[in-house]
N, C-alpha and C. Protein backbone atom coordinates (compact mmCIF):
# COMPACT_ATOMS: atom_id res chain seq x y z
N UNK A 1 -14.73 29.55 13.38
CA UNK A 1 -13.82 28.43 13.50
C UNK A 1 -13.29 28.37 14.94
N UNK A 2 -13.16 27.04 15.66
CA UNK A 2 -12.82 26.94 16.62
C UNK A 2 -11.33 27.17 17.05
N UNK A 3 -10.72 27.93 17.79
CA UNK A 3 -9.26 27.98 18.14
C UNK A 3 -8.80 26.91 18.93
N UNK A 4 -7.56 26.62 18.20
CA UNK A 4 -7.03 24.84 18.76
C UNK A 4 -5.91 25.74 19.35
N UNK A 5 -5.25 25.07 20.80
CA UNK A 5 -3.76 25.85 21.52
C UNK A 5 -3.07 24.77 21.03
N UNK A 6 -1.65 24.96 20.21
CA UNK A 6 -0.81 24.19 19.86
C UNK A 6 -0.09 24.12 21.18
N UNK A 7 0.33 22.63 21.59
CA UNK A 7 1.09 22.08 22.58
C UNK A 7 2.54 21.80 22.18
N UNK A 8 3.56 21.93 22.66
CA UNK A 8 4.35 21.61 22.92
C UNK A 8 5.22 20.40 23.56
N UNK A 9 5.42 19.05 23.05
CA UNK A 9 5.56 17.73 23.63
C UNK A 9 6.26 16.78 23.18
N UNK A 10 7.77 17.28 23.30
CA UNK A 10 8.25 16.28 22.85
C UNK A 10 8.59 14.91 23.07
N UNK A 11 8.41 14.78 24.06
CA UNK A 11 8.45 13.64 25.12
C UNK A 11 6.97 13.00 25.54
N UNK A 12 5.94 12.99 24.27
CA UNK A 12 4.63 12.83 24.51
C UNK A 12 4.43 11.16 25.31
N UNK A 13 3.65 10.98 26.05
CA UNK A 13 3.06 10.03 26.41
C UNK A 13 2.66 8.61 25.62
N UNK A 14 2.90 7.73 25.99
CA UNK A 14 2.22 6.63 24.79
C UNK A 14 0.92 6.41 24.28
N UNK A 15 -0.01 7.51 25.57
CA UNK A 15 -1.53 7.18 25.29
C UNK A 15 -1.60 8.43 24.17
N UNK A 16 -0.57 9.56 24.40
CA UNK A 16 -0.65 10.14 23.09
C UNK A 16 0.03 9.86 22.29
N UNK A 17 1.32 9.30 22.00
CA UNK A 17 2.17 8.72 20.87
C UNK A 17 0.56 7.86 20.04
N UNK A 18 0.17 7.09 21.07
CA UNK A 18 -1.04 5.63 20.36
C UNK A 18 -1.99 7.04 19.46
N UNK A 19 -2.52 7.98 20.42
CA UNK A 19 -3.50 8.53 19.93
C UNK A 19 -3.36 9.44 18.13
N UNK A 20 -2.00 9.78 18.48
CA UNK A 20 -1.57 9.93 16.78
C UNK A 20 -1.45 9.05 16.38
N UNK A 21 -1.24 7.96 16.33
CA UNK A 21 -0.65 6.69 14.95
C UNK A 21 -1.54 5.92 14.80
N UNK A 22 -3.05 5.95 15.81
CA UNK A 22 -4.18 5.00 15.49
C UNK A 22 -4.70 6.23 14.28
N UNK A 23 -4.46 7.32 14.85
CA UNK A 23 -5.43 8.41 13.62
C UNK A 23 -5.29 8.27 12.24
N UNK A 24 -3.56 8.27 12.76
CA UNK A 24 -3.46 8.05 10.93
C UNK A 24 -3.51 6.91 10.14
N UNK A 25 -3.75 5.74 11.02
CA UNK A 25 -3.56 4.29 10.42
C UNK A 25 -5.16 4.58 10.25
N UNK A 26 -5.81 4.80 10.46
CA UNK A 26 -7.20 4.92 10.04
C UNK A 26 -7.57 6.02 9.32
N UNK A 27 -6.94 6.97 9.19
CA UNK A 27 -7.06 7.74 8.37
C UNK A 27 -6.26 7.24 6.63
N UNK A 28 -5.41 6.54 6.93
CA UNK A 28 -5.08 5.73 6.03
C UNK A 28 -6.02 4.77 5.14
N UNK A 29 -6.40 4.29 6.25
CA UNK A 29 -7.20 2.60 6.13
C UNK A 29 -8.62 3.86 4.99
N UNK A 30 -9.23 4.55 5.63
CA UNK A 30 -10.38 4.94 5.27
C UNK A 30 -10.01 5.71 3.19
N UNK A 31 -9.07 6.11 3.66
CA UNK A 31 -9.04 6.77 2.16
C UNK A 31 -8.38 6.11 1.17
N UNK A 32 -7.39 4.29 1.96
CA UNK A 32 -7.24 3.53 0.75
C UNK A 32 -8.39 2.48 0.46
N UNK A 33 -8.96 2.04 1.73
CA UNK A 33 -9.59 0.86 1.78
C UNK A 33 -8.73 -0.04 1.94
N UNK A 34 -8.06 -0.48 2.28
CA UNK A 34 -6.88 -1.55 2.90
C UNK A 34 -6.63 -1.45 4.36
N UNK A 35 -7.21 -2.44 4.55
CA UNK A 35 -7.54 -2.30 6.50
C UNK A 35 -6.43 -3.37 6.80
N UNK A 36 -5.75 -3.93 6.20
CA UNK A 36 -4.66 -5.12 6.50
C UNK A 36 -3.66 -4.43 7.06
N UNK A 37 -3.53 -4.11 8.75
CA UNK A 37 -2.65 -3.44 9.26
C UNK A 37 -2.34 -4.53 10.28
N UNK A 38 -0.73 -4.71 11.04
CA UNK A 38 -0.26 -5.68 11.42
C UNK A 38 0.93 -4.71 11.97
N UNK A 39 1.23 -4.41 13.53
CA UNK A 39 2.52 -4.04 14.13
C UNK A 39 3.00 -4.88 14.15
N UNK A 40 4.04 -4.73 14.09
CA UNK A 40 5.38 -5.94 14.03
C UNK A 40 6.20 -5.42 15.55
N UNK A 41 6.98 -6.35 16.03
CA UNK A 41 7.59 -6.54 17.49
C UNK A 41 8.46 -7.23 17.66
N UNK A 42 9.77 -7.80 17.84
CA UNK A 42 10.09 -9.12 18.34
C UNK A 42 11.47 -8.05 19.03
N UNK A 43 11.99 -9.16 19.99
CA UNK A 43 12.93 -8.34 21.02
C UNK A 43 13.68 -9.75 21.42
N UNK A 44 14.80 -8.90 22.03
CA UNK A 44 15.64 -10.21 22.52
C UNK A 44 16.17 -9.54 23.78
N UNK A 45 16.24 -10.80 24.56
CA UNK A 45 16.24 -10.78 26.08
C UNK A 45 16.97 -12.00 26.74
N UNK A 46 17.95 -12.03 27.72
CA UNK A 46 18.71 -12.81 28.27
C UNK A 46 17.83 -13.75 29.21
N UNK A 47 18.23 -14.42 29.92
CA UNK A 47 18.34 -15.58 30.83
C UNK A 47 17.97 -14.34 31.87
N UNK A 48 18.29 -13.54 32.20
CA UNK A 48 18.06 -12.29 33.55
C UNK A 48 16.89 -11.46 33.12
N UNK A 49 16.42 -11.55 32.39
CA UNK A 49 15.34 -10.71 31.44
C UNK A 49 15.83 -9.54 31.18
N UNK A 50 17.08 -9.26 31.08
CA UNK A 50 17.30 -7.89 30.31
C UNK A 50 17.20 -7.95 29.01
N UNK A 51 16.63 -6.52 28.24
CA UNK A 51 16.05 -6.36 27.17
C UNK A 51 17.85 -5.82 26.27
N UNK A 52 17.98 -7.14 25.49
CA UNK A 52 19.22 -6.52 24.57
C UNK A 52 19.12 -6.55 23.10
N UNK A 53 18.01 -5.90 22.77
CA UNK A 53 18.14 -6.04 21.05
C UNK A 53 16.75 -6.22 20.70
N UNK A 54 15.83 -5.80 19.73
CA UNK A 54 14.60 -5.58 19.17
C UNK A 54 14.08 -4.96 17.59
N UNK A 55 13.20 -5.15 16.90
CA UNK A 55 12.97 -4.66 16.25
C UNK A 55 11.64 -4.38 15.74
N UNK A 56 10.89 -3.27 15.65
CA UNK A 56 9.65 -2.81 15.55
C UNK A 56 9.15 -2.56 14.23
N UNK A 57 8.00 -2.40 13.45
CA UNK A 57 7.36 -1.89 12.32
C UNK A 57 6.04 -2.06 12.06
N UNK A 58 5.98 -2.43 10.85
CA UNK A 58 4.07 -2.77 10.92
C UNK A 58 4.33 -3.53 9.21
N UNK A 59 2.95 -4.05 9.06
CA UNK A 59 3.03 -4.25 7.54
C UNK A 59 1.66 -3.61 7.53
N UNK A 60 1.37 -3.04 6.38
CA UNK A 60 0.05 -2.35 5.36
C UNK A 60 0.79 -2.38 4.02
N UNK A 61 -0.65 -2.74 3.28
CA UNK A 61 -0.73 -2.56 1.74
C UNK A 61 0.26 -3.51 1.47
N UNK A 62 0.64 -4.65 2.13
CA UNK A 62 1.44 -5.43 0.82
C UNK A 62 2.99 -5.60 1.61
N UNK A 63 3.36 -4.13 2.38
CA UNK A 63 4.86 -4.13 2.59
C UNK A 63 5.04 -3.96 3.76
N UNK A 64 6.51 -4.66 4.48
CA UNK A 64 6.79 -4.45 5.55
C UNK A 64 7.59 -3.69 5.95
N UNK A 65 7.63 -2.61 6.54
CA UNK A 65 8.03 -1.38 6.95
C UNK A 65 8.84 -1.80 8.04
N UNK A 66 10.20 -1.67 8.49
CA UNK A 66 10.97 -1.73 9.76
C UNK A 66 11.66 -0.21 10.05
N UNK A 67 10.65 -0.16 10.92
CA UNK A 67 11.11 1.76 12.04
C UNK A 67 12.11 1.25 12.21
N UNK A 68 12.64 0.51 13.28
CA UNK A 68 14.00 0.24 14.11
C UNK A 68 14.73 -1.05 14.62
N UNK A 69 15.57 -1.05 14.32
CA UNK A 69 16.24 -2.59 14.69
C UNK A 69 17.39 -2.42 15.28
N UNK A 70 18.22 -3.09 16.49
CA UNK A 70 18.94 -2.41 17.56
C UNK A 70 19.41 -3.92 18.30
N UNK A 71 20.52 -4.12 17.98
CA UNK A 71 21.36 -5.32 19.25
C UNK A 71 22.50 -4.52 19.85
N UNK A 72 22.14 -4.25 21.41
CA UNK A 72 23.51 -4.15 22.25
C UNK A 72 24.82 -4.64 21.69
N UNK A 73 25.68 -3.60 21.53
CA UNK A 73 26.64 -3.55 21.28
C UNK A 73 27.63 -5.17 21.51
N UNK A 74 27.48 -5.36 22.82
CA UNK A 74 28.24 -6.88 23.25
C UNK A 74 27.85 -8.10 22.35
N UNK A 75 26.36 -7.69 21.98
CA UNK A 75 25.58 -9.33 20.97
C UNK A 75 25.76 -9.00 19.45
N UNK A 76 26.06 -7.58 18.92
CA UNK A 76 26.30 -7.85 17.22
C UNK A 76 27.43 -8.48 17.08
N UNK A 77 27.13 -9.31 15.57
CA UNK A 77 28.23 -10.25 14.97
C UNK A 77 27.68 -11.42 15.35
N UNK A 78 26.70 -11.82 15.86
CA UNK A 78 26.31 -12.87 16.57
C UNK A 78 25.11 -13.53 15.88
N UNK A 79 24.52 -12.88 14.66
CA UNK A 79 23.30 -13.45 14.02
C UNK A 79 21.89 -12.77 14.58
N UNK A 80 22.25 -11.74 15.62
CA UNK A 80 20.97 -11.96 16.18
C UNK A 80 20.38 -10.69 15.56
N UNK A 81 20.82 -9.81 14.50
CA UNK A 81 20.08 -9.04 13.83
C UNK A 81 19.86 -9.76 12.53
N UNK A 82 20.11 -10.77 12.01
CA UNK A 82 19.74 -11.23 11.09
C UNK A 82 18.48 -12.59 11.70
N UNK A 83 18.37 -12.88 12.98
CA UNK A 83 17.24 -13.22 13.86
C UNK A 83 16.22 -12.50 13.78
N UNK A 84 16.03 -11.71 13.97
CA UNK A 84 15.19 -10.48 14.39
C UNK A 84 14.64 -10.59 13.16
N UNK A 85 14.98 -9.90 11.62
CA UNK A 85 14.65 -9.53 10.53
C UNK A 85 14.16 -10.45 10.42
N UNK A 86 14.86 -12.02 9.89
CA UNK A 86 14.44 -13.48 9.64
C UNK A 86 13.14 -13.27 9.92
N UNK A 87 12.78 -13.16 11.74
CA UNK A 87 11.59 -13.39 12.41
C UNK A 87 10.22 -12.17 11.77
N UNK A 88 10.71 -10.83 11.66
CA UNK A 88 9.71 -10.14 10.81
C UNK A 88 9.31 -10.27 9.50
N UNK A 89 9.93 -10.77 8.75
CA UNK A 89 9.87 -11.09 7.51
C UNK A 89 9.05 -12.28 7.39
N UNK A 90 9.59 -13.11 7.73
CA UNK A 90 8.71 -14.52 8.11
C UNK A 90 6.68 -13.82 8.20
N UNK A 91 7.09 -13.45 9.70
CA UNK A 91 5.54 -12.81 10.07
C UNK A 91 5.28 -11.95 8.89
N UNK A 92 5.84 -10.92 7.68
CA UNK A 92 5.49 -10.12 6.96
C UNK A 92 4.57 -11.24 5.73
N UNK A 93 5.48 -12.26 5.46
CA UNK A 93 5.33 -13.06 4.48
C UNK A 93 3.84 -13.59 4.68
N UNK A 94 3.62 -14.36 6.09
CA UNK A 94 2.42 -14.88 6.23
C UNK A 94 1.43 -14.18 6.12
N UNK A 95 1.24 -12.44 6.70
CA UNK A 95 0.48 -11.89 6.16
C UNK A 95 0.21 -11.59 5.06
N UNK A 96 1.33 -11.65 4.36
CA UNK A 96 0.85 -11.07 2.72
C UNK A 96 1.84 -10.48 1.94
N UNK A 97 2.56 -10.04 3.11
CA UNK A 97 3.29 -9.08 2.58
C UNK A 97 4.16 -9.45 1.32
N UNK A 98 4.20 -8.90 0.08
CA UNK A 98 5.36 -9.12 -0.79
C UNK A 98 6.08 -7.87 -1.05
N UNK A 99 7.21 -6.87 0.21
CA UNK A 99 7.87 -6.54 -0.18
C UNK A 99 7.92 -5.70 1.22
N UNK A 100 9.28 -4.96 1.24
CA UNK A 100 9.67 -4.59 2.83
C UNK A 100 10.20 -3.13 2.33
N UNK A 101 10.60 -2.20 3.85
CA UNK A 101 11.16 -0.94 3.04
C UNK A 101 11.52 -0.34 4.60
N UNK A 102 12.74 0.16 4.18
CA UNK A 102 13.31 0.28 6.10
C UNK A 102 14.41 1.46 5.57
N UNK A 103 14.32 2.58 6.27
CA UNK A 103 15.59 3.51 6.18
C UNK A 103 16.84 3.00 7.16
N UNK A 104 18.02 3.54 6.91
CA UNK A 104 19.14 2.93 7.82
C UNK A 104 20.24 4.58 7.35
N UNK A 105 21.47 4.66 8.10
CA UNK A 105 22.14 5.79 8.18
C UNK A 105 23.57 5.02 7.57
N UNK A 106 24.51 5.86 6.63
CA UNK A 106 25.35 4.89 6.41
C UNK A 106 26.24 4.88 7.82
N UNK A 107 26.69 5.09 9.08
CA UNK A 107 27.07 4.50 9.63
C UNK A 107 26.64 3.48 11.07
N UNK A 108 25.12 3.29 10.35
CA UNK A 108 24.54 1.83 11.08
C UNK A 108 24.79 0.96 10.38
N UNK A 109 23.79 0.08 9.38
CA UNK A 109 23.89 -1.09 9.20
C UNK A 109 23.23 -1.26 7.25
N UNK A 110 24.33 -0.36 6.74
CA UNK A 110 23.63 -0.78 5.07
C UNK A 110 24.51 -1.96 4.87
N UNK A 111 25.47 -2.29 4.89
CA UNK A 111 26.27 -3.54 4.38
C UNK A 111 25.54 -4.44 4.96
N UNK A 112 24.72 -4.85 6.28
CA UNK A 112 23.77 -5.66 6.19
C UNK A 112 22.93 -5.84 5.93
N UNK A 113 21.87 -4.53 5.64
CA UNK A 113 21.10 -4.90 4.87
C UNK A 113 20.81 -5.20 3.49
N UNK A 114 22.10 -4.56 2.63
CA UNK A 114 22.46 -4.94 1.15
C UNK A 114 22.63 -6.37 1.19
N UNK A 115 23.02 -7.31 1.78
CA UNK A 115 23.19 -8.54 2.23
C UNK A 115 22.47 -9.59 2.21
N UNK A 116 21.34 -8.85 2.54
CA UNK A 116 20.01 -9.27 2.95
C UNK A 116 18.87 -9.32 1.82
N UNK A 117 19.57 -8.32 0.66
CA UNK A 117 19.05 -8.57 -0.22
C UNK A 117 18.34 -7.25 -0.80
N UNK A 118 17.92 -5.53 0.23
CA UNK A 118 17.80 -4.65 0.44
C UNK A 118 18.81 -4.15 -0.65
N UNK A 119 17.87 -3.19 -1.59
CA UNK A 119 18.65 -2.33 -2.38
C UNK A 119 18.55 -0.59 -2.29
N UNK A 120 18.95 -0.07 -2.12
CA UNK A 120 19.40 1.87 -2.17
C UNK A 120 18.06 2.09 -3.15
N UNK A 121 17.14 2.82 -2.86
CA UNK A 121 16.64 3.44 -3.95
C UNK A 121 16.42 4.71 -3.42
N UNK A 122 16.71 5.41 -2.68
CA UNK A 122 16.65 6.59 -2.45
C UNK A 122 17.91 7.04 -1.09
N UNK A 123 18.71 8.46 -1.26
CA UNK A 123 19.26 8.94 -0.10
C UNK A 123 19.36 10.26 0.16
N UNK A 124 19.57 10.50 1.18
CA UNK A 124 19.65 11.59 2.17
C UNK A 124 20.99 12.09 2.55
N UNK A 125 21.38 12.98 1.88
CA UNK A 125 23.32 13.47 1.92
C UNK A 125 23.23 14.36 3.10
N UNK A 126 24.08 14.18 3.81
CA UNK A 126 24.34 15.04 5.32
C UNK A 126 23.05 15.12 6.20
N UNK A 127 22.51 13.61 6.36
CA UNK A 127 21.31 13.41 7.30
C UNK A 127 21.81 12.45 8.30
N UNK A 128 22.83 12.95 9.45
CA UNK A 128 23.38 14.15 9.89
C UNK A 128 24.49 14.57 8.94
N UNK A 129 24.57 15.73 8.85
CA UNK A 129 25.95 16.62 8.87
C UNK A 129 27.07 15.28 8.23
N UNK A 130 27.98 15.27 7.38
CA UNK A 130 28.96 14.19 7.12
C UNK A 130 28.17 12.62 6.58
N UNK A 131 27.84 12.45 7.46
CA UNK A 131 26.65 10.70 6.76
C UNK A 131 26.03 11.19 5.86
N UNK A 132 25.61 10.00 5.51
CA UNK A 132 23.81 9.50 4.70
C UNK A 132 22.74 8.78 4.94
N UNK A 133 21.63 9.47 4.87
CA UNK A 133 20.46 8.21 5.20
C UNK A 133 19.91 7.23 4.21
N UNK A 134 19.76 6.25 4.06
CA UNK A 134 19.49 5.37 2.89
C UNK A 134 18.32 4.70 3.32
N UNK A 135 17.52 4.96 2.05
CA UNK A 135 16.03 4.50 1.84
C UNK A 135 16.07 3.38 1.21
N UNK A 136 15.76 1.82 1.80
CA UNK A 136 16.21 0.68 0.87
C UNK A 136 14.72 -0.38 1.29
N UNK A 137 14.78 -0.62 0.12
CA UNK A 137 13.52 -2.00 -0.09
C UNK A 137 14.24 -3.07 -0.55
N UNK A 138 13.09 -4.12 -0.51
CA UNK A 138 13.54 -5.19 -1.02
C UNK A 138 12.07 -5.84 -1.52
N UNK A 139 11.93 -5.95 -2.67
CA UNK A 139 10.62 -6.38 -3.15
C UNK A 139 10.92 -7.50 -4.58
N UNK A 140 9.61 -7.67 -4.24
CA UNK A 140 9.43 -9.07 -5.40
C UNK A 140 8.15 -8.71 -5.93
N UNK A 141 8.34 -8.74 -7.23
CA UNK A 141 7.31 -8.22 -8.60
C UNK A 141 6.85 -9.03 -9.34
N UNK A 142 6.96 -10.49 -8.47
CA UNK A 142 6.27 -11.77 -9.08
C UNK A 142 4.67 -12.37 -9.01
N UNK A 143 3.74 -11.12 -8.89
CA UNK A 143 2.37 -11.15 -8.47
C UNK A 143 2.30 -11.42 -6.73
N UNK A 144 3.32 -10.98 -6.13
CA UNK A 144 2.89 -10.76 -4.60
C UNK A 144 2.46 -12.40 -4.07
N UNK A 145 2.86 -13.46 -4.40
CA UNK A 145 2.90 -14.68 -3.99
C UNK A 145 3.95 -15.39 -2.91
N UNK A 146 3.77 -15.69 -1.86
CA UNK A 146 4.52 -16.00 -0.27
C UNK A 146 5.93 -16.53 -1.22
N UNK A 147 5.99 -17.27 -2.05
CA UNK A 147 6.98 -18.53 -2.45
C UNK A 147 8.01 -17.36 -3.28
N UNK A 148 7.40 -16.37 -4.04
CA UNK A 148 8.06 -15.12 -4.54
C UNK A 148 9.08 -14.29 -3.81
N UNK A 149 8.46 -14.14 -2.76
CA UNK A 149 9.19 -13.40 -2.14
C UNK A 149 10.69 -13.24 -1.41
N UNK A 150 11.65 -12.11 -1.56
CA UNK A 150 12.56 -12.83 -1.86
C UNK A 150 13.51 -12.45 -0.52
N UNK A 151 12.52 -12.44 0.48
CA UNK A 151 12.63 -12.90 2.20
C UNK A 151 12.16 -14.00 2.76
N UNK A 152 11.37 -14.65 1.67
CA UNK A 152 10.89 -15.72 2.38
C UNK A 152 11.51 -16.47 2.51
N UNK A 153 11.52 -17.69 4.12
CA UNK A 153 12.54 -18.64 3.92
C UNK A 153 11.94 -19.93 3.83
């Protein structure tokens, strides 16, 4: 057997961040057969092009997954995280997607996403220390149809 040197990297590169997450999206793709993979992106940016607010994920198999969603402090209260989502959801819908699933901490943003329509089905007690992390979807069990869905607008 060949000896592999485990590296040390926490601060890895994007050509290696890419080089893990293409592996496993294909390592995925190959052992479900569902090649319908779609990163998700949208960001918000001023008149100066500064970058104030974004949100990233992907959709596979049906659901849209949101890693991270983030407005500078000065722009929440302003709609523009309910922009952002609007705008992924939208894009989730056209692909296919009938149903979403995004962790959040209780002192980010669960009262908005309960709002939104996002329900608790799973949590994480002292993830950190004192908080909680909350595992919340929002899905529609109406045969996965765009008009079902209960992000679509």
């Amino acid at each position: 057997m060949e000896e592999l040197e485990m590296v040390f990297e926490p601060l890895p590169s994007d050509a290696l961040s890419r080089f893990l997450t293409d592996n496993v999206i294909n390592a995925n793709l190959v052992k479900t057969g569902i090649s319908n993979w779609h990163p998700v992106g949208f960001f918000l940016k001023n008149a100066r092009g500064e970058w104030l607010g974004g949100l990233t994920g992907h959709i596979w198999g049906g659901w849209l997954h949101v890693n991270f969603v983030w407005v500078a402090e000065d722009f929440r209260g302003q709609g523009h995280g309910s922009r952002l989502m609007d705008a992924a959801e939208t894009f989730a819908a056209e692909r296919g997607a009938f149903a979403a699933t995004l962790e959040t901490h209780s002192f980010q943003a669960p009262d908005f996403y309960a709002k939104r329509g996002y329900s608790l089905f799973g949590r994480l007690d002292d993830y950190p220390p004192g908080p909680h992390k909350a595992v919340s979807e929002q899905a529609a069990r109406q045969g996965g149809r765009v008009d079902a869905l209960p992000f679509h607008r």
